[in-house]
Protein backbone atom coordinates (compact mmCIF):
# COMPACT_ATOMS: atom_id res chain seq x y z
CA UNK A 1 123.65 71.93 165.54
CA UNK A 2 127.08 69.93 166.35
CA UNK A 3 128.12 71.99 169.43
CA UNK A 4 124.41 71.37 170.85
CA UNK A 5 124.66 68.21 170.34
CA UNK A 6 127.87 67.83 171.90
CA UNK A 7 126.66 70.28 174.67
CA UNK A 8 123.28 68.99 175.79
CA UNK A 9 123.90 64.65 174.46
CA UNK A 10 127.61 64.29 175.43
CA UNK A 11 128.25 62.77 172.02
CA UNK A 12 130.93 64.18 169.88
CA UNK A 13 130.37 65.08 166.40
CA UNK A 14 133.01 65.53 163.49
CA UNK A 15 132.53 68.29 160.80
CA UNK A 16 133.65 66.94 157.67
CA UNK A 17 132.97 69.82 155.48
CA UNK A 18 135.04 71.24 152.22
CA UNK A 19 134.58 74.92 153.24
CA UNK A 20 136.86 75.01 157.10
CA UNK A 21 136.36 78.88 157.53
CA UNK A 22 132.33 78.64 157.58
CA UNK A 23 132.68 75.33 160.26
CA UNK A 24 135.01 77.58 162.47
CA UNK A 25 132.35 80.27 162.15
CA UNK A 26 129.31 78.12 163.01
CA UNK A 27 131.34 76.70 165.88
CA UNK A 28 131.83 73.44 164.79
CA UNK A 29 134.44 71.40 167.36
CA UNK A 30 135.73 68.71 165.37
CA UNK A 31 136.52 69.33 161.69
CA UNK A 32 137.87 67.05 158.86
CA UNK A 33 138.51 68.83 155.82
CA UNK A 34 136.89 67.33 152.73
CA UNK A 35 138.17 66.74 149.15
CA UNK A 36 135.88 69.22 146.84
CA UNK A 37 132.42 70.95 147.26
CA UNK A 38 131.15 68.68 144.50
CA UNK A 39 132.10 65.48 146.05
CA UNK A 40 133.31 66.53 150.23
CA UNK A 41 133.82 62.70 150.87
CA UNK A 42 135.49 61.08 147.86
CA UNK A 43 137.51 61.70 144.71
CA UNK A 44 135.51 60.23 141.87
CA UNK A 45 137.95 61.85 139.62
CA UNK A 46 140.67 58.88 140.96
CA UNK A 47 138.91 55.82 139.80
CA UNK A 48 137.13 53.31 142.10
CA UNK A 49 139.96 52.47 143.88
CA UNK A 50 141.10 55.98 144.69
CA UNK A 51 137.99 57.34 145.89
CA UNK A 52 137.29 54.32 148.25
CA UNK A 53 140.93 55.20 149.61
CA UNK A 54 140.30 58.69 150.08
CA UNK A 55 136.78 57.65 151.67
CA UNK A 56 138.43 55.22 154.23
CA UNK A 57 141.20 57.83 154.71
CA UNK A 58 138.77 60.37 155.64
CA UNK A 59 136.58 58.11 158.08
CA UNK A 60 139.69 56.78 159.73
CA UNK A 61 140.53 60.74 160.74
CA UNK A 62 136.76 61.35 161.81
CA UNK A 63 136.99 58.52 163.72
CA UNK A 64 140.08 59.69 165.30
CA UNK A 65 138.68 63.02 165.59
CA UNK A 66 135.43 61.41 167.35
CA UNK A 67 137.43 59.72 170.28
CA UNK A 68 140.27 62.77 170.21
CA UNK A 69 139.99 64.96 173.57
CA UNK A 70 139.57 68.56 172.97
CA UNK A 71 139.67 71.68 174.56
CA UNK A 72 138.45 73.90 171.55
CA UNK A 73 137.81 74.11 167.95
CA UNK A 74 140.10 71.32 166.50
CA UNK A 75 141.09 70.96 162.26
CA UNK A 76 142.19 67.32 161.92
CA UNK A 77 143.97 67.41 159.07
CA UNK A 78 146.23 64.27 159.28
């Protein structure tokens, strides 16, 4: 569903998935690797504070990933 919507809208999507190996299968572009299947976008486990880092840490790379150039499938890690 990303790379057709990439394809066909022009808009670029970001991945952010905890499992990398199944978005490089499906063909995903831009991929941000999560924290844990349980909880991909946060780390509960860290307190309030912690996980709303972690969230803003991982939306900062997305959006870096989102206005990123790329010529294939791209893993932004940092």
């Amino acid at each position: 569903m990303v790379r057709e919507i990439e394809k066909e809208a022009g808009i670029p999507v970001v991945q952010i998935a905890t499992i990398v190996p199944i978005m490089l299968t499906v063909g995903a572009n831009r991929i941000v690797p999560g924290v844990a299947i349980p909880h991909p976008v946060g780390d509960p486990e860290s307190g309030p504070e912690g996980d709303r880092k972690k969230r803003r840490e991982l939306l900062q790379r997305a959006f870096k990933a989102m206005s990123t150039e790329i010529k294939e499938q791209t893993i932004f890690k940092d």
